[in-house]
Each structure stands twice: as structure tokens, then as C-alpha cells.
C-alpha atoms as a PDB file:
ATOM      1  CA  UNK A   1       0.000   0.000   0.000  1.00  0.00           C
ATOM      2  CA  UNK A   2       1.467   3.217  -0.875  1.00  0.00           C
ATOM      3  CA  UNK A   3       1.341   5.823   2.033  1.00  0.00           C
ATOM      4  CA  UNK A   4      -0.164   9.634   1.100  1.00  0.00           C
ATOM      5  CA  UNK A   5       2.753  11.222   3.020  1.00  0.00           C
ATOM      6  CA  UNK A   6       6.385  10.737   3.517  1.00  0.00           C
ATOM      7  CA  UNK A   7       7.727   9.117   6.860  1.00  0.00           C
ATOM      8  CA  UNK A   8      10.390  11.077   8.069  1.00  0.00           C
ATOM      9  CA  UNK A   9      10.010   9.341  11.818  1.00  0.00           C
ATOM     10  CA  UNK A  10      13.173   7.262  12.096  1.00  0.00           C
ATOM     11  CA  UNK A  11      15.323  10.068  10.694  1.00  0.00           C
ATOM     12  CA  UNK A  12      18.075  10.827  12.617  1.00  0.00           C
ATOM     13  CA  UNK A  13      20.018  14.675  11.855  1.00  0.00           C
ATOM     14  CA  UNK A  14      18.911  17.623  10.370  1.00  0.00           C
ATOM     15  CA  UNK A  15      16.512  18.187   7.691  1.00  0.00           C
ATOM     16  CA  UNK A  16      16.022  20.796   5.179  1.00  0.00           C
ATOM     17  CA  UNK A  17      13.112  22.492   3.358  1.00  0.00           C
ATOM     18  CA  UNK A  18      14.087  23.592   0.209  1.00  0.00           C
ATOM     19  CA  UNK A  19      12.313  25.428  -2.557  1.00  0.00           C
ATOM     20  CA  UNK A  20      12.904  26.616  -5.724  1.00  0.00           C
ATOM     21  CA  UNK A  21      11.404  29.766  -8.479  1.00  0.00           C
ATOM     22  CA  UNK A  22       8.756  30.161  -5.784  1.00  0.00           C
ATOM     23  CA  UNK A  23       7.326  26.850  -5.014  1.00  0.00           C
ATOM     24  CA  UNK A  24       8.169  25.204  -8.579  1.00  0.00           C
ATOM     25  CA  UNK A  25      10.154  22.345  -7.074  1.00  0.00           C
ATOM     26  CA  UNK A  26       9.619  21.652  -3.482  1.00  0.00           C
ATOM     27  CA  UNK A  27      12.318  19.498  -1.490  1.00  0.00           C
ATOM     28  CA  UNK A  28      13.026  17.974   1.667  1.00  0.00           C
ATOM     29  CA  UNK A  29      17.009  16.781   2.125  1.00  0.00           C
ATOM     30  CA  UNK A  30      19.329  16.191   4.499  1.00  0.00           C
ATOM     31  CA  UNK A  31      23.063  17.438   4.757  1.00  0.00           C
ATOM     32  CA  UNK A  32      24.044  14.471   2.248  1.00  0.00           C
ATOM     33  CA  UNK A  33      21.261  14.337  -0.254  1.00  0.00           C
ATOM     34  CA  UNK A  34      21.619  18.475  -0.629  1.00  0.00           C
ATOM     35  CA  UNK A  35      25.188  17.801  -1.344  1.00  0.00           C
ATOM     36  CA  UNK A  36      24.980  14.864  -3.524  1.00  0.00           C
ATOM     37  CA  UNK A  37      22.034  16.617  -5.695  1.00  0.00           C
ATOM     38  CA  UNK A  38      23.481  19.784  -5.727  1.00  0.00           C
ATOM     39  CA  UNK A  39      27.611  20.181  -5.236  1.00  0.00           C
ATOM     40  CA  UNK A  40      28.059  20.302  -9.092  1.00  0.00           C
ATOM     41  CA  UNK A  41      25.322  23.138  -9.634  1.00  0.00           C
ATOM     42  CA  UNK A  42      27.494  26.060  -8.133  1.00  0.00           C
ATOM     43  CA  UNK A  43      25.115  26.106  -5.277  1.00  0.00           C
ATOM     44  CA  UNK A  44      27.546  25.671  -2.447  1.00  0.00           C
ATOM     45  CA  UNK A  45      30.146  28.515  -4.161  1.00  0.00           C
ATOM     46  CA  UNK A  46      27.333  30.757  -4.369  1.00  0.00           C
ATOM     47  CA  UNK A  47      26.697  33.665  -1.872  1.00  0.00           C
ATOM     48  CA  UNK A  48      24.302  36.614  -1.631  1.00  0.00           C
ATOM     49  CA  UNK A  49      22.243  34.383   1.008  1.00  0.00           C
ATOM     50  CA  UNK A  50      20.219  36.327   3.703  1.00  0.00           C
ATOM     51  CA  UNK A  51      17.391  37.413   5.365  1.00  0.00           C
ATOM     52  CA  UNK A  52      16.641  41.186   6.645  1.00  0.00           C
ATOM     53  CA  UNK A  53      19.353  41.135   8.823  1.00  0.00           C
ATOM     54  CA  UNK A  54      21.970  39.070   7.490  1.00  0.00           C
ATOM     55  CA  UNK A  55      23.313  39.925   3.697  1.00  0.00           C
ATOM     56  CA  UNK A  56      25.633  38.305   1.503  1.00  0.00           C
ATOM     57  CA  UNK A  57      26.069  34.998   3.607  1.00  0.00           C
ATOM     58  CA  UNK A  58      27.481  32.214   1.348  1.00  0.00           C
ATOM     59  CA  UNK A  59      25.359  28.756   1.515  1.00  0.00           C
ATOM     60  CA  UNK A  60      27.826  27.153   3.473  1.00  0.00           C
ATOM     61  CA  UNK A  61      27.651  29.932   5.991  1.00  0.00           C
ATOM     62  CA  UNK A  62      23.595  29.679   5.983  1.00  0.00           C
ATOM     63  CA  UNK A  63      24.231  25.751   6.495  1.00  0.00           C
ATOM     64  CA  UNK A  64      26.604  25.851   9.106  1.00  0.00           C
ATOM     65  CA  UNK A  65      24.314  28.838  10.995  1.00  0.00           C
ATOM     66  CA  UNK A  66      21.344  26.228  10.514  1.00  0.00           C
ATOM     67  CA  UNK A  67      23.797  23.698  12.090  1.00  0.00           C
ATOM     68  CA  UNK A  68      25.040  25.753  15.168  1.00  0.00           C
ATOM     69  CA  UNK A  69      20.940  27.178  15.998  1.00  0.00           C
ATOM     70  CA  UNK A  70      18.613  24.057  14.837  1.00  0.00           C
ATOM     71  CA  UNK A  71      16.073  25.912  17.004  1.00  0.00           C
ATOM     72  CA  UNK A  72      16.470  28.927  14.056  1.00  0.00           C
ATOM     73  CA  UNK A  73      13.524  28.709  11.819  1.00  0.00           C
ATOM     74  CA  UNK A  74      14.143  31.499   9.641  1.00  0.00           C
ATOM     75  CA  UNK A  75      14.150  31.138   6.024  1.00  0.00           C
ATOM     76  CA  UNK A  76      17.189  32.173   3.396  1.00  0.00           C
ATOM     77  CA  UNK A  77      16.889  33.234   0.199  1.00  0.00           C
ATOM     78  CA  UNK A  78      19.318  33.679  -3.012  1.00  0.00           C
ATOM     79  CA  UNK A  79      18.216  34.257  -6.250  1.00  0.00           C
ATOM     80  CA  UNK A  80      15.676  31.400  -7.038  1.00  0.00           C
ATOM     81  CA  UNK A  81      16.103  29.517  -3.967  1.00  0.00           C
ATOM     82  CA  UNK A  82      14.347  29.290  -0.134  1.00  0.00           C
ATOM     83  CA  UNK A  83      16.459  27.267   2.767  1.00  0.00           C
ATOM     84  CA  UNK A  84      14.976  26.264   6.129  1.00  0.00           C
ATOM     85  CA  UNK A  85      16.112  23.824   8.686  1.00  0.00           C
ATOM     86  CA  UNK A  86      12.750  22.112   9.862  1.00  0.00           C
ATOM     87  CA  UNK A  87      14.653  19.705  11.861  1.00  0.00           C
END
């Protein structure tokens, strides 16, 4: 039987909310799907990240703030992309 929703339970680590040209594509990844998806895009060289009160963060700055303040719900933007930690 195929379930309506996905079972993120069991999942141990954090887990990100990613979106893309405003709701477009819709992701959820961890540290090593993110990477594996998205290390040859340019993604992780690219900065400009931020929110009101935080400009030009690269993306491995927003993931390591994510990292160091999991309770930090805020949500980054670049360009065409939205970042959240949700776990």
C-alpha cells in the first residue's frame, strides 16, 4: 500500500526544506542528499544568502548557521532559492 505522506520518523540529523522559483520544485534533504544533488550546480560557491538582517552569507555559511541554531527557523533566500532547517 502506498502511504499519502512521507515518513520522516526514524530520521536521525537535520533536515532541510528547500524550494525553488517560488514553489516550482519543493524538497526535503538532508546534509548528504543536498550535497549529492546539488555540489556540481554552483550552489555551495554561491553567496548573496540572507534574510533582513543578514546579507551576503554564502550557503555554506547559511548551512553551518542552521547547524550551530537548529532551534532557528528562519528562512534564506538567493536568487531562485528558499532554505529552512525544519529539523
Amino acid at each position: 500500500m502506498n502511504k499519502p505522506y512521507i515518513d520522516l520518523t526514524d530520521h536521525q540529523g537535520p533536515l532541510y526544506l528547500c524550494d525553488w522559483n517560488g514553489g516550482g520544485v519543493t524538497e526535503i534533504h538532508t546534509p548528504e542528499t543536498l550535497r549529492a544533488n546539488y555540489a556540481e550546480t554552483g550552489l555551495y560557491e554561491s553567496d548573496g544568502w540572507g534574510d533582513i538582517a543578514w546579507i551576503s552569507w554564502t550557503f555554506a555559511d547559511v548551512l553551518s548557521h542552521m547547524d550551530a541554531e537548529p532551534q532557528d527557523r528562519r528562512t534564506f533566500r538567493s536568487s531562485n532559492m528558499t532554505i529552512m532547517r525544519i529539523r
